[in-house]
C-alpha atoms as a PDB file:
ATOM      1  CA  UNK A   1     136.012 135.184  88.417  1.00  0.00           C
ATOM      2  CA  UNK A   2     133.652 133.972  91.308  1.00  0.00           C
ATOM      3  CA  UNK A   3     130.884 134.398  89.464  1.00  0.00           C
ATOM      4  CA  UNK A   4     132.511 131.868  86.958  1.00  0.00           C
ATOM      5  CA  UNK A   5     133.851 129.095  89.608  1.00  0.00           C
ATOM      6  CA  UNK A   6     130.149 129.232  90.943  1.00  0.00           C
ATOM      7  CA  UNK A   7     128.852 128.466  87.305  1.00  0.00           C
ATOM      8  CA  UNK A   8     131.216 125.903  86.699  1.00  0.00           C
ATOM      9  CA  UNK A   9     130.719 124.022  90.261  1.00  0.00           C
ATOM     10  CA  UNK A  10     126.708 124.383  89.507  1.00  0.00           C
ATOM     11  CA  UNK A  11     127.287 122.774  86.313  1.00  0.00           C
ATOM     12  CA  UNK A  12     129.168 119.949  87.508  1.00  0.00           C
ATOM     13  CA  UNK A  13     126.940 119.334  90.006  1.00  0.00           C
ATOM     14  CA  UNK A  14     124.095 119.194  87.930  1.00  0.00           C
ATOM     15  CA  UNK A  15     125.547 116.375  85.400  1.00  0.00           C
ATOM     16  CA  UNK A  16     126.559 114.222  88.722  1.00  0.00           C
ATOM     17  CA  UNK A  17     122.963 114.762  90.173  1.00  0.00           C
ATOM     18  CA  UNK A  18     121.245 114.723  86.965  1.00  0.00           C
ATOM     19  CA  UNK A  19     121.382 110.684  86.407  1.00  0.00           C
ATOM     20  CA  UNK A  20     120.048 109.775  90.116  1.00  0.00           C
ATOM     21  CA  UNK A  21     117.406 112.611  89.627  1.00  0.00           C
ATOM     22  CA  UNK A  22     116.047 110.771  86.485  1.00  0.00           C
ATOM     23  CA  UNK A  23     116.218 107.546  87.321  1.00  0.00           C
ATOM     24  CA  UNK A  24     112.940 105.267  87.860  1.00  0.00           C
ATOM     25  CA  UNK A  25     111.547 102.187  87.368  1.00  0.00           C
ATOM     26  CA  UNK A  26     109.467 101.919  84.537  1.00  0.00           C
ATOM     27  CA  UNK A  27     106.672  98.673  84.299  1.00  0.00           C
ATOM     28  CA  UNK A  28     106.517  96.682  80.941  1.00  0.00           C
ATOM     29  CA  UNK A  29     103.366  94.964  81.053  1.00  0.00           C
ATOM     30  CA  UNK A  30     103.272  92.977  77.169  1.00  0.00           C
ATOM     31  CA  UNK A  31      99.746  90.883  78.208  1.00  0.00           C
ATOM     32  CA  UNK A  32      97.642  93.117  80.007  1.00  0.00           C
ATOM     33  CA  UNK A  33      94.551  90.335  79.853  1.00  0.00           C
ATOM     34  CA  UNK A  34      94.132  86.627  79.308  1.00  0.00           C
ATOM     35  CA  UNK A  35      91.580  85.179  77.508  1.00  0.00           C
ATOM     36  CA  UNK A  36      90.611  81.361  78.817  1.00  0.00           C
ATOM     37  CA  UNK A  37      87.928  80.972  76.420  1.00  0.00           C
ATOM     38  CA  UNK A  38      85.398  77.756  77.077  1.00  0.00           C
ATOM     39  CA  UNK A  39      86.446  76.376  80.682  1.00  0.00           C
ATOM     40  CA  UNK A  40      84.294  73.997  82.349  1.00  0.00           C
ATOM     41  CA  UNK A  41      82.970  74.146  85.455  1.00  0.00           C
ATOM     42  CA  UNK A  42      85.037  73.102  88.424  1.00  0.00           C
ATOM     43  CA  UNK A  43      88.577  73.362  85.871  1.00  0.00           C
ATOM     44  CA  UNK A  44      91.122  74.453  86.951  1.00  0.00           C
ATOM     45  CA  UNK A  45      93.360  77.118  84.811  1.00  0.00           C
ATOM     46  CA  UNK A  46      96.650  78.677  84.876  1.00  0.00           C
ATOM     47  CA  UNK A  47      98.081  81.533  83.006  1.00  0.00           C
ATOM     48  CA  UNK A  48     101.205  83.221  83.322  1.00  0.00           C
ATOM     49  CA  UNK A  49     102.368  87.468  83.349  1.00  0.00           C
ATOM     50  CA  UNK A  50     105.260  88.121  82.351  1.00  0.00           C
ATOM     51  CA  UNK A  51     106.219  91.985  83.696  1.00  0.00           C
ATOM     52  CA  UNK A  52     109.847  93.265  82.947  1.00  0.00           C
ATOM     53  CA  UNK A  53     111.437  96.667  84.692  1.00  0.00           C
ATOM     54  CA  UNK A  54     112.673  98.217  81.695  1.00  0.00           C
ATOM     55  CA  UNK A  55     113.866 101.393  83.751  1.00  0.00           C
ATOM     56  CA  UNK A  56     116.953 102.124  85.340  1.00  0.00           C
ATOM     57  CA  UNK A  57     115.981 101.815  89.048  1.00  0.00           C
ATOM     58  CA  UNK A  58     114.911  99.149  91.158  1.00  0.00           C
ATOM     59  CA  UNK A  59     110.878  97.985  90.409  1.00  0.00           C
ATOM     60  CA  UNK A  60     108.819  96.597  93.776  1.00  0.00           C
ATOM     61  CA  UNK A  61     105.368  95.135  93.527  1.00  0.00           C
ATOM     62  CA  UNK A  62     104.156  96.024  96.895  1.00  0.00           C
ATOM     63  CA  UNK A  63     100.466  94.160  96.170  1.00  0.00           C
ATOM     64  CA  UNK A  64      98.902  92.045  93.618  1.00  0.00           C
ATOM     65  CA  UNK A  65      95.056  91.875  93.048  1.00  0.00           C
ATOM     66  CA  UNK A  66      93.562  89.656  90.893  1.00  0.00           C
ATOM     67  CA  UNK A  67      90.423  90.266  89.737  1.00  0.00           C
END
C-alpha cells in the first residue's frame, strides 16, 4: 500500500515537473547571411535579421557581434 502511494505521488510529480524541466528557448534564425552584392565605396547599407523564439521559454540576446 505505501509502496503504491509513493508510486503514485512520484508519478504526479513527475508530469507537474516534467513541463518546466523541458522548457527552453529555442533560436529561429531564417537568414543566417546577407549578400550586398556591388556597393560603392563610402555607401552606406542596411539590412535587416529577423530572429523569432520559437521555444516555450523566454529567449535573451545577451551580445551581438557583427562581423
Amino acid at each position: 500500500m505505501k509502496k503504491s502511494i509513493y508510486a503514485l505521488l512520484f508519478v504526479g510529480m513527475v508530469a507537474f515537473l516534467a513541463p518546466t524541466l523541458t522548457s527552453a528557448p529555442l533560436l529561429n534564425l531564417p537568414e543566417k547571411e546577407f549578400d550586398f552584392g556591388y556597393v560603392p565605396q563610402n555607401s552606406k547599407v542596411t539590412h535587416v535579421f529577423w530572429l523569432f523564439n520559437n521555444g516555450d521559454d523566454t529567449l535573451k540576446i545577451k551580445k551581438v557581434v557583427p562581423g
